[in-house]
Protein backbone atom coordinates (compact mmCIF):
# COMPACT_ATOMS: atom_id res chain seq x y z
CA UNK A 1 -1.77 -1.63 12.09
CA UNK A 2 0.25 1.68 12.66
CA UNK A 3 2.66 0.30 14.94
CA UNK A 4 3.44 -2.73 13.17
CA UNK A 5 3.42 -1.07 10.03
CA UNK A 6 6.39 -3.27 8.14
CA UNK A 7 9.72 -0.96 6.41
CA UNK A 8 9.56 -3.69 3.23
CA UNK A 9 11.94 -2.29 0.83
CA UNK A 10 9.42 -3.24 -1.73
CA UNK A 11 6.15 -2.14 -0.50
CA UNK A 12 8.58 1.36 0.04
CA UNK A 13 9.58 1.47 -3.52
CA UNK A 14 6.04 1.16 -4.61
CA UNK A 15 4.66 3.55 -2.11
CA UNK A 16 6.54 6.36 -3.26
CA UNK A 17 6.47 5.84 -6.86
CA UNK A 18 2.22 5.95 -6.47
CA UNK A 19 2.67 9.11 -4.44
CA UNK A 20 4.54 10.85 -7.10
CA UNK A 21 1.69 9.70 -10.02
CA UNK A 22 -1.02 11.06 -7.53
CA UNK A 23 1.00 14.41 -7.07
CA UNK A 24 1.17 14.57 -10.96
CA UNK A 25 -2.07 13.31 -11.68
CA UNK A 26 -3.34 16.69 -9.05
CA UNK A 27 -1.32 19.10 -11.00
CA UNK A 28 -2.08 17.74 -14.77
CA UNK A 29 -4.58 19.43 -16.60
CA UNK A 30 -4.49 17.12 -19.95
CA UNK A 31 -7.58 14.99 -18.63
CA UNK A 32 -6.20 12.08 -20.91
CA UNK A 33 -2.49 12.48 -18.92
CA UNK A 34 -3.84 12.90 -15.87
CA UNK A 35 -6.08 9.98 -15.94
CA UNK A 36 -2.64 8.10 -17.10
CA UNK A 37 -1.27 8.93 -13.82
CA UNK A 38 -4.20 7.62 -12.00
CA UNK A 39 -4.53 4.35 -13.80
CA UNK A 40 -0.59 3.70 -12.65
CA UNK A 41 -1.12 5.12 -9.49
CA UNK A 42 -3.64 2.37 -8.69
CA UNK A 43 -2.00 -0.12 -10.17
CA UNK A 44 0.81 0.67 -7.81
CA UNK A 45 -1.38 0.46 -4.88
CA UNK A 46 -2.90 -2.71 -6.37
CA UNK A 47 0.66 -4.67 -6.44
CA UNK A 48 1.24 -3.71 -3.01
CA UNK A 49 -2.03 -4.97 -1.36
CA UNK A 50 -0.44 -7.96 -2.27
CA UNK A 51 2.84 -7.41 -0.11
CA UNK A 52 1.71 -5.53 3.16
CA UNK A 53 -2.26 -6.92 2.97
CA UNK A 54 -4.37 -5.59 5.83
CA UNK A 55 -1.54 -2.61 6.63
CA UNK A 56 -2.53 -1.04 3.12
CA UNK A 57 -6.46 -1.29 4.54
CA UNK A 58 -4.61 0.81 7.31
CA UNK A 59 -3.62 3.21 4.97
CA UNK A 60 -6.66 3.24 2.76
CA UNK A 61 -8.83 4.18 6.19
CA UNK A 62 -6.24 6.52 7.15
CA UNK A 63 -6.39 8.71 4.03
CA UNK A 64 -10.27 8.84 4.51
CA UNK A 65 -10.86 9.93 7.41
CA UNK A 66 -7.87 12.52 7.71
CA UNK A 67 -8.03 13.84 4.05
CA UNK A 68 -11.42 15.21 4.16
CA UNK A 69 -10.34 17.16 7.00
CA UNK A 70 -7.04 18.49 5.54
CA UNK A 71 -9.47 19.14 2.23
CA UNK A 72 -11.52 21.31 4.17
CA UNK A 73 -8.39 23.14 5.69
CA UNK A 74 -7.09 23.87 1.76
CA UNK A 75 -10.62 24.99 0.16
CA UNK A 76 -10.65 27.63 3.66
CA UNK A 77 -6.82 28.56 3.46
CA UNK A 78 -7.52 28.94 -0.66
CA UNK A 79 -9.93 31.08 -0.01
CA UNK A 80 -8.29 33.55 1.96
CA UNK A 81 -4.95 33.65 0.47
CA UNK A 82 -3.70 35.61 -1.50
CA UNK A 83 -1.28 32.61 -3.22
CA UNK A 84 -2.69 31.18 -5.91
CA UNK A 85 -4.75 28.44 -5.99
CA UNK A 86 -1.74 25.98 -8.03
CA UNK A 87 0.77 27.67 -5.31
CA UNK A 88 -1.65 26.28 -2.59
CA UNK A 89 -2.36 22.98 -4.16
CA UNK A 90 1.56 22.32 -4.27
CA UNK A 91 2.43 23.20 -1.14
CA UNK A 92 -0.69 20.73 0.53
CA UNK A 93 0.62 17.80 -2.10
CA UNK A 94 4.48 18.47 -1.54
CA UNK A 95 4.39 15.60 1.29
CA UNK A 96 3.41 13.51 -1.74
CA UNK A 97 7.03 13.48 -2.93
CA UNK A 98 8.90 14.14 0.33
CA UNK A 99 10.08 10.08 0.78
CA UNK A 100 11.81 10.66 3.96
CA UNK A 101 8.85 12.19 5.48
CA UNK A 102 6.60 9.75 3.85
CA UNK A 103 8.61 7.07 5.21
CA UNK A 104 9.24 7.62 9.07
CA UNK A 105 5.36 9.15 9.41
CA UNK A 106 3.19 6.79 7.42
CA UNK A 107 0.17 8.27 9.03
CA UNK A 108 0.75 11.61 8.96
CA UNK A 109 2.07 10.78 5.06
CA UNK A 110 -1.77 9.60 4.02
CA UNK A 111 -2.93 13.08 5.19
CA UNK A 112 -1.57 14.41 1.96
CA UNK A 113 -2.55 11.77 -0.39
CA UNK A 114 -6.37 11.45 1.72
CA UNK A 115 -6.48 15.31 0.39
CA UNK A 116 -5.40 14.65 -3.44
CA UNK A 117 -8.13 11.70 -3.99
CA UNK A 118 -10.84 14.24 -2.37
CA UNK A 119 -9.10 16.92 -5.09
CA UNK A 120 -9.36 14.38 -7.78
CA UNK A 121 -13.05 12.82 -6.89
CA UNK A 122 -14.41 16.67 -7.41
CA UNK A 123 -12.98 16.75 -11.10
CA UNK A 124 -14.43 13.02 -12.19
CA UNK A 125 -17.37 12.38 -9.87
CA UNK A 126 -18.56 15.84 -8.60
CA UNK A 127 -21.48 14.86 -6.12
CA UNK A 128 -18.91 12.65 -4.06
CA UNK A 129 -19.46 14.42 -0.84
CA UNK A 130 -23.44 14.10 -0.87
CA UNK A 131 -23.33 10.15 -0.47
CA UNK A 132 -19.37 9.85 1.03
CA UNK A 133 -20.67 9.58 5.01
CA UNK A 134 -23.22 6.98 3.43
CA UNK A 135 -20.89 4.46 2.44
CA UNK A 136 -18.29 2.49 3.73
CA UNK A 137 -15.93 2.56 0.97
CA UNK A 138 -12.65 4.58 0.90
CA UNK A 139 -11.71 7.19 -0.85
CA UNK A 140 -9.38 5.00 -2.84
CA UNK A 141 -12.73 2.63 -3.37
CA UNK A 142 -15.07 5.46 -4.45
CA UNK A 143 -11.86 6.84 -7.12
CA UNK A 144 -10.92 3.46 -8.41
CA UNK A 145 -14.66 2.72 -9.50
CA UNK A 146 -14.51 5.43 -11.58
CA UNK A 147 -11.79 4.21 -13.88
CA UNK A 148 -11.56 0.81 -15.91
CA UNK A 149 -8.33 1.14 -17.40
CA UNK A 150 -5.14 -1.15 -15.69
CA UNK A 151 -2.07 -1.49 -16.02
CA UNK A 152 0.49 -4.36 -15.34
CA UNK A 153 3.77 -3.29 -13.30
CA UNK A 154 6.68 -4.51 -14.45
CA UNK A 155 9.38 -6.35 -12.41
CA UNK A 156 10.39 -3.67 -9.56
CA UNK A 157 13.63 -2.35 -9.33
CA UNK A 158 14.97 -1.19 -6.01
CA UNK A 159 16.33 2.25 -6.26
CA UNK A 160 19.20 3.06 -3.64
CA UNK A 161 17.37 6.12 -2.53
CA UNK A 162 14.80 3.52 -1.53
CA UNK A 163 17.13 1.90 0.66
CA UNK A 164 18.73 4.99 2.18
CA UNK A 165 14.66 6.07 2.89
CA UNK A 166 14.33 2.61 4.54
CA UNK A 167 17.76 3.16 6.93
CA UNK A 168 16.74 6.80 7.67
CA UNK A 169 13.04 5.62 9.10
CA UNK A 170 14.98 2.69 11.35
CA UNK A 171 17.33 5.14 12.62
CA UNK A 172 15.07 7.22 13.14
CA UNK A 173 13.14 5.16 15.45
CA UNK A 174 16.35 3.83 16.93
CA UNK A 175 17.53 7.35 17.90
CA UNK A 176 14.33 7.40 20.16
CA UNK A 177 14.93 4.39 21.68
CA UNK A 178 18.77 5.45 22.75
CA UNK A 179 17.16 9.14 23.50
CA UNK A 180 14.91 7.98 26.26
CA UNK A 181 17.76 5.31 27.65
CA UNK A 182 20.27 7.72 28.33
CA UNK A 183 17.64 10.01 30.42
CA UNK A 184 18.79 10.77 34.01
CA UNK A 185 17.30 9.62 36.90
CA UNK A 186 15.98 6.12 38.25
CA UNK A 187 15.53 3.41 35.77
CA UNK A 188 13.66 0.90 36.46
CA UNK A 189 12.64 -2.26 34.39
CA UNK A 190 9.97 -4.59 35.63
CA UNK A 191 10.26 -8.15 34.28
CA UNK A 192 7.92 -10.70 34.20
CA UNK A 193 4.38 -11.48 33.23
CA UNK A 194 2.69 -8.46 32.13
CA UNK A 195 -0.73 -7.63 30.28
CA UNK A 196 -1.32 -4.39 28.37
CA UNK A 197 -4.79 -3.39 29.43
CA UNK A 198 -4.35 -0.13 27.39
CA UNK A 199 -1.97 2.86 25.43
CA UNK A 200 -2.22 5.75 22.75
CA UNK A 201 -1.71 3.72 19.68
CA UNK A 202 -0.92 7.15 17.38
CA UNK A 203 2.22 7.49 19.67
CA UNK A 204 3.81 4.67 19.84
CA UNK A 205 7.37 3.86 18.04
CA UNK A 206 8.35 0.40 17.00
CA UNK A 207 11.59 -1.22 16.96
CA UNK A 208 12.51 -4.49 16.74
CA UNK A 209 10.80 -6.44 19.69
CA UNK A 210 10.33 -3.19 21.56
CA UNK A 211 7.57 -0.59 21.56
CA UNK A 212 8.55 2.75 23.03
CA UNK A 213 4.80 4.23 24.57
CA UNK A 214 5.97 7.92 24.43
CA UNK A 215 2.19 9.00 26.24
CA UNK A 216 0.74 6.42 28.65
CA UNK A 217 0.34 2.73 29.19
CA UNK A 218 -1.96 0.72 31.31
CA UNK A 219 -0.85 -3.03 32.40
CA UNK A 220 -1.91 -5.51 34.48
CA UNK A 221 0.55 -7.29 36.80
CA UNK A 222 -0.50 -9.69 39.33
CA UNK A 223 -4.40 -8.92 37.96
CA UNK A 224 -3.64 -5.56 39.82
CA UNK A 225 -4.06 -2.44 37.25
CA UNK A 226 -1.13 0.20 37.23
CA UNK A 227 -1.85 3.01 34.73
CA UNK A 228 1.79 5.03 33.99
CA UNK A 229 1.46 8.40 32.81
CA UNK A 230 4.71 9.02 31.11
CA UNK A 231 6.85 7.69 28.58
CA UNK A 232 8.05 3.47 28.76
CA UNK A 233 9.85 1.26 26.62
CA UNK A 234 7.88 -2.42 26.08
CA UNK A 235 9.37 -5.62 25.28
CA UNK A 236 6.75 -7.56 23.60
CA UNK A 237 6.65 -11.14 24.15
CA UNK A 238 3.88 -12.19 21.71
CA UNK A 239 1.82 -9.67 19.94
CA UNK A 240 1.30 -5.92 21.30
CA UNK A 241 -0.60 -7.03 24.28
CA UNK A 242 1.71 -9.40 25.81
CA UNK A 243 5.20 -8.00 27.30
CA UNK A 244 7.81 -9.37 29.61
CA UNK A 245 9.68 -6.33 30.15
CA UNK A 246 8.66 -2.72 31.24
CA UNK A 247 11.50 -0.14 31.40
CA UNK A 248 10.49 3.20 32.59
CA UNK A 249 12.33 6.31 34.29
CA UNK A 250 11.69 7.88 37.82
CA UNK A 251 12.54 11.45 38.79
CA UNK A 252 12.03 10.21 42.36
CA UNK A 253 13.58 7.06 44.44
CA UNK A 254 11.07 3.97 44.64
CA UNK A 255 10.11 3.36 48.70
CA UNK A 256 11.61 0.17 49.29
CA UNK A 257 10.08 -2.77 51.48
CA UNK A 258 10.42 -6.38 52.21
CA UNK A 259 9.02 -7.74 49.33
CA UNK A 260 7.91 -4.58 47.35
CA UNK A 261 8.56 -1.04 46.18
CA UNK A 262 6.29 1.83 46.17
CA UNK A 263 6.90 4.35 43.24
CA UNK A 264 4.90 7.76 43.04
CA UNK A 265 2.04 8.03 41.09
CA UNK A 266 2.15 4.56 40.21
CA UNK A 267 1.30 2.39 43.12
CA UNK A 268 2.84 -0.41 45.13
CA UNK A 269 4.96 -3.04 43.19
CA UNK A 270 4.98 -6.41 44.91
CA UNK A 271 8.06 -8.39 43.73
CA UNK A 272 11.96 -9.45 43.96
CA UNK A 273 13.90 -6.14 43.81
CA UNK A 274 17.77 -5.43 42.96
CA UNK A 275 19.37 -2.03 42.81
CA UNK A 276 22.79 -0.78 41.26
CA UNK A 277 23.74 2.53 41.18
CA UNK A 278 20.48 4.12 39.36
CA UNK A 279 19.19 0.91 38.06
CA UNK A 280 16.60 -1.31 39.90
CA UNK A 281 15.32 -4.43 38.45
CA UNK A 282 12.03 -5.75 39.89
CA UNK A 283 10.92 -9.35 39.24
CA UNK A 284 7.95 -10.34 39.04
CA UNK A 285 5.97 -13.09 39.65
């Protein structure tokens, strides 16, 4: 769900007006204003599970599982510093308003707001923690059954900071793309028939048709197995599993035969080969 987390200017717009009712909602200490916040701050959420669907479950699971942890880190570093407590508490939530951030790392960004509901589910429902690894509800779940209040949104206006957010995150990724492409040394791109058999989904970037596996990735060509331990840009054909085009970057020349190449630390290649200057194209079948 990460990796094909959608950049809808809408769902955007929302996202970031929820994160700055959360941030206010932590901060507030006029219970009746602060549960304001919170009551808009879900219905926000609520009017985007109907635009990105299953990625906002993504989010939702996100946010409880990391957010404890990063709760844990804040009630140690609070204790221990001598900042005070409000100085700490802004300084964990300021990824709350930071939209660029919030934007290009949606992951990392439910950290933040993961810690805020934790912050928030000690001042309305203080024995959370004894029955939270009981339940499979999220921390979202557990804070929204404590409030019956809603709100309607209103039609949604599309701020242009929204929309220079939105082209900052797709540069962004594009930059990585053109980063890795202009890399020295042998590039070559497989095409053909391909079967992902296995990557690190938390670093992957997206663009377009193309998924750039900045870790490892494990495919199957031929029903042989070839597991390559550095970074490779995908072409997806259908879904993140199926690709027709593998471009990765050798420090060191292939071993050319007949009807194969040979490439260090990767294996032997069987397949139709051409080579120009530093760029060999293997085919296969």
């Amino acid at each position: 769900m990460g990796i094909t987390y959608p950049l809808l200017k809408e769902n955007v717009e929302l996202r970031n007006q929820e994160r700055e009712h959360l941030f206010s909602a932590m901060l507030e200490k006029n219970v009746s204003k602060k549960k304001q916040h919170l009551t808009i701050f879900m219905a926000l959420r609520d009017k985007r599970a109907a635009i990105i669907n299953e990625h906002l479950l993504y989010e939702n699971f996100i946010e409880t599982i990391e957010g404890p942890a990063l709760y844990v880190e804040l009630k140690a570093f609070s204790e221990k510093s001598p900042i005070s407590y409000k100085s700490v508490l802004k300084t964990y939530g300021q990824p709350l308003l930071d939209k660029y951030f919030s934007t290009t790392n949606i992951r990392r960004s439910c950290y933040s707001s993961g810690l805020v509901m934790c912050l928030l589910l000690d001042e309305f429902s203080p024995g959370w923690k004894g029955n939270f690894w009981n339940k499979e509800e999220s921390l979202y779940d557990l804070l929204k059954q404590l409030f019956d209040d809603r709100v309607k949104i209103n039609a949604l206006e599309i701020t242009p900071e929204t929309k220079e957010v939105i082209n900052f995150a797709k540069q962004n990724r594009k930059n990585e793309f053109e980063n890795f492409e202009q890399q020295k040394g042998i590039h070559l791109i497989i095409e053909g028939e391909m079967i992902v058999k296995s990557f690190d989904p938390m670093n992957i970037v997206s663009f377009e048709e193309r998924l750039l596996h900045k870790n490892f990735i494990k495919v199957s060509i031929n029903n042989e197995d070839y597991l390559v331990r550095q970074p490779a840009i995908a072409l997806c054909k259908s879904g993140l599993h199926n690709i027709k085009k593998l471009h990765i970057i050798l420090n060191n020349e292939p071993i050319e035969r007949k009807d194969s190449i040979i490439i260090d630390g990767i294996g032997v290649l069987k397949g139709r080969y051409k080579k120009k200057e530093n760029v060999m194209h293997l085919y296969v079948d």
